[in-house]
N, C-alpha and C. Protein backbone atom coordinates (compact mmCIF):
# COMPACT_ATOMS: atom_id res chain seq x y z
N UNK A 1 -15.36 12.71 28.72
CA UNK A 1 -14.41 11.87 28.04
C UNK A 1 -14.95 11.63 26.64
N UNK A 2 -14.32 12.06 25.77
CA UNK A 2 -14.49 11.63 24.31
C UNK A 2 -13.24 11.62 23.28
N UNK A 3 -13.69 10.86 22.48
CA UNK A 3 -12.71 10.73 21.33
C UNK A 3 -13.00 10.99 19.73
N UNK A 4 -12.60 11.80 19.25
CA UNK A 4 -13.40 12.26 18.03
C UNK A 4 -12.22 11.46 16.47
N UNK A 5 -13.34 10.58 16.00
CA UNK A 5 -12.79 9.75 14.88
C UNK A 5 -12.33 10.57 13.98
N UNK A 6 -11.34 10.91 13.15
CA UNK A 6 -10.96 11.42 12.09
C UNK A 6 -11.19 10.51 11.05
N UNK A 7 -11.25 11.08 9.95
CA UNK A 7 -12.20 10.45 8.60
C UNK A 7 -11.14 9.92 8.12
N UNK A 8 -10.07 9.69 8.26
CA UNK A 8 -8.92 8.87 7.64
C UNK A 8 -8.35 7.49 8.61
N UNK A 9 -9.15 7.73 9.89
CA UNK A 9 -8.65 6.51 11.09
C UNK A 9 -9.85 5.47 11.17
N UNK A 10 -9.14 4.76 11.40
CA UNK A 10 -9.54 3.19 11.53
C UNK A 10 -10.75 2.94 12.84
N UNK A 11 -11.77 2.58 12.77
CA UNK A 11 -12.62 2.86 14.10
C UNK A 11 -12.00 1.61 15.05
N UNK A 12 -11.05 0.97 14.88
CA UNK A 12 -10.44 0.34 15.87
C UNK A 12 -9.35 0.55 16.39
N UNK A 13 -8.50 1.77 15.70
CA UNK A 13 -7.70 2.48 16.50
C UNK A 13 -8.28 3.63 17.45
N UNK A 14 -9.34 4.23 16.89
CA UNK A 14 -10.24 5.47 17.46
C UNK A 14 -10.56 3.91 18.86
N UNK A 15 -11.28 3.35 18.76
CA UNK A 15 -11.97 2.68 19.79
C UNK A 15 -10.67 2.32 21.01
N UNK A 16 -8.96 1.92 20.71
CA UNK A 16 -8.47 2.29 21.16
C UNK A 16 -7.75 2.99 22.24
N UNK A 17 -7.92 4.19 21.40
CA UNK A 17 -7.38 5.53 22.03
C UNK A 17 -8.56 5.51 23.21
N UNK A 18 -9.80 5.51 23.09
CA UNK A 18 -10.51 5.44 24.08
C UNK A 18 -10.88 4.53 25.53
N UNK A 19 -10.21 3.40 25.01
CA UNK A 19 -9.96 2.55 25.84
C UNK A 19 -8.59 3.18 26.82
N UNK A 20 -7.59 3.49 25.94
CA UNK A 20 -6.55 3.99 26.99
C UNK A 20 -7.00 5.27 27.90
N UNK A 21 -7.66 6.13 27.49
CA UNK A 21 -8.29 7.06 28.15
C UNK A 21 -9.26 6.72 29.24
N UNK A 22 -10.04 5.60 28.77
CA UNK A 22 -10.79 4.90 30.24
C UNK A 22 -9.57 4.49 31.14
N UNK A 23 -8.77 4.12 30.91
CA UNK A 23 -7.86 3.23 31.99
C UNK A 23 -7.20 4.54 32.51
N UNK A 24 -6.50 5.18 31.68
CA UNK A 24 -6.05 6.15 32.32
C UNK A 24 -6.93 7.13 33.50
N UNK A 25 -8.17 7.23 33.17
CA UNK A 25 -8.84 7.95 33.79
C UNK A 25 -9.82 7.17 35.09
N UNK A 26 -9.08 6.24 35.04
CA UNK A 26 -9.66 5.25 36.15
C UNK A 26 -11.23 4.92 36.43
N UNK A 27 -11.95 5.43 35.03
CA UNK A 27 -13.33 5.76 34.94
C UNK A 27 -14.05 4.32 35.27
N UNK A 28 -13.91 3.02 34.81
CA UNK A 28 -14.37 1.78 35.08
C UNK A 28 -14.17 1.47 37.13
N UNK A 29 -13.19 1.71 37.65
CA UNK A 29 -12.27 1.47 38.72
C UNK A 29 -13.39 2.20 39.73
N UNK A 30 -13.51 3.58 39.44
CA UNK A 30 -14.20 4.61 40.20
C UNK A 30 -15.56 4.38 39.88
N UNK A 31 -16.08 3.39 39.19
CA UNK A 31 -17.93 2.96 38.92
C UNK A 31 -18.24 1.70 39.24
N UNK A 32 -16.73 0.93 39.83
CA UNK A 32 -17.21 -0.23 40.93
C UNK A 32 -17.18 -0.09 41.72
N UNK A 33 -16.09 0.85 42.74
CA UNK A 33 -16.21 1.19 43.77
C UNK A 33 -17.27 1.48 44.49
N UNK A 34 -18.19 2.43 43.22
CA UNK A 34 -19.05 3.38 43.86
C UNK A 34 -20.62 2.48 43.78
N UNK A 35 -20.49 1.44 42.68
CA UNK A 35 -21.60 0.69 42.59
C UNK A 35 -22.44 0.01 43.55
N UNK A 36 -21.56 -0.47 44.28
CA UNK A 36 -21.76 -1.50 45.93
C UNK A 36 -21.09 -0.60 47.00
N UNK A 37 -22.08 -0.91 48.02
CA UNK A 37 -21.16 -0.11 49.34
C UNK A 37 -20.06 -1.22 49.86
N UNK A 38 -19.25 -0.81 50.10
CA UNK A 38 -18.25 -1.56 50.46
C UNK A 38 -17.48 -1.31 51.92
N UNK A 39 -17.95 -2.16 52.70
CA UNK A 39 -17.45 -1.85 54.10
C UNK A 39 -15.82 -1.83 54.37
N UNK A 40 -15.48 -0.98 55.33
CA UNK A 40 -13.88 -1.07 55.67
C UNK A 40 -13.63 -2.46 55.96
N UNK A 41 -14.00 -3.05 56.80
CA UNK A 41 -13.59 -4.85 57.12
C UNK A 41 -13.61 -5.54 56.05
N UNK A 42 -14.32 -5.36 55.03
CA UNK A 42 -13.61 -5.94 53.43
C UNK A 42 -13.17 -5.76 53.07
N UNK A 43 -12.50 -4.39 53.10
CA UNK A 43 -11.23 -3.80 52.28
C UNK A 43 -9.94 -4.40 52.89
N UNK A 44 -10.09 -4.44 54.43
CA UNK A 44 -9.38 -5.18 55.53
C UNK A 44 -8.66 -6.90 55.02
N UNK A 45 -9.65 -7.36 54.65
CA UNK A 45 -10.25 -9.31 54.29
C UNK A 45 -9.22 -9.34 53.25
N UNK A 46 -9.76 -8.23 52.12
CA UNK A 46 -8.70 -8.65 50.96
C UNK A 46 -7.40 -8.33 50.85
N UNK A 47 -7.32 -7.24 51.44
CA UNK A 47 -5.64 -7.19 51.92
C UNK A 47 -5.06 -8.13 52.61
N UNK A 48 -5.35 -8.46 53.29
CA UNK A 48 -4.93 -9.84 54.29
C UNK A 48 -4.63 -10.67 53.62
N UNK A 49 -5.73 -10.96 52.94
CA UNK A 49 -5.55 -12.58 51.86
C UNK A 49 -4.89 -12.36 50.79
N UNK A 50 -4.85 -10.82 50.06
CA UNK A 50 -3.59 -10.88 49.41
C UNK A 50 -2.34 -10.95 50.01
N UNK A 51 -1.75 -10.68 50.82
CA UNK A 51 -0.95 -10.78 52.02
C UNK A 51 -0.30 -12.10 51.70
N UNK A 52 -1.21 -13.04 52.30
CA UNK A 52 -0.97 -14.35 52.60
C UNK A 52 -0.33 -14.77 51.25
N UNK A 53 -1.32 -14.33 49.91
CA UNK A 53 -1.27 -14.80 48.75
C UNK A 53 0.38 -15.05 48.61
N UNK A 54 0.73 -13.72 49.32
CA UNK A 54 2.27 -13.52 48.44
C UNK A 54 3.54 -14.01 48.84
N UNK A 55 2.90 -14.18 50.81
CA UNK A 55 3.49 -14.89 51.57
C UNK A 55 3.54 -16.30 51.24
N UNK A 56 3.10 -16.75 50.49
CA UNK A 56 2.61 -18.50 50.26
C UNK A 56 3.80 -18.00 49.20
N UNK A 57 3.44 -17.43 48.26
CA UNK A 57 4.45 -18.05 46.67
C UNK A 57 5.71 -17.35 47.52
N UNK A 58 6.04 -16.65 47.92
CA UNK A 58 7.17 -16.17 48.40
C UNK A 58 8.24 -17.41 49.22
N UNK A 59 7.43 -18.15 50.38
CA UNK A 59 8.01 -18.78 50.72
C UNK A 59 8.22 -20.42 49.66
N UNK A 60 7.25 -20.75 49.13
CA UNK A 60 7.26 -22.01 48.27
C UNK A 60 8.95 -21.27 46.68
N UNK A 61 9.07 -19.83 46.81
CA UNK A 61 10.06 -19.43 45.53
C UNK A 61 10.76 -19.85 46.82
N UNK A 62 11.28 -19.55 47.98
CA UNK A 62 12.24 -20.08 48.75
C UNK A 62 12.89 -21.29 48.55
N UNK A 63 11.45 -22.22 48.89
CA UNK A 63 12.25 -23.89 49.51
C UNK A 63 12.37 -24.31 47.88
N UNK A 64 11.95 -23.78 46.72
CA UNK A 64 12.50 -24.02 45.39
C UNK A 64 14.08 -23.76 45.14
N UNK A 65 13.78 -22.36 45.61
CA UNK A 65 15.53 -21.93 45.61
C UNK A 65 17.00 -22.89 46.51
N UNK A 66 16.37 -23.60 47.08
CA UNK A 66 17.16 -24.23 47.93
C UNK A 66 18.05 -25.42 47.42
């Protein structure tokens, strides 16, 4: 992954373009994953509790709507 500054661009648009290229390339995403081992029953935990998360505002947008 690189980004090569042209002598007429701004090093904060160059810095940028490189940032979208990290995101795009999921390069940050794929060096936490891999940083910590991460057991399946946690991957399990946070799905759940996001779950709930959405189940909570979901039902509280309900009894608002009412």
């Amino acid at each position: 992954m690189a980004v090569i500054v042209h002598s007429n661009e701004n090093i904060d648009s160059a810095l940028k373009r490189l940032h979208r290229e990290v995101l795009r390339e999921k390069t940050l995403d794929t060096y936490r994953e891999k940083q910590y081992r991460a057991k399946k029953s946690d991957e399990k935990i946070q799905k759940r509790r996001e779950w709930a998360k959405m189940k909570r505002r979901r039902r509280a947008a309900s009894r608002r709507a009412k």
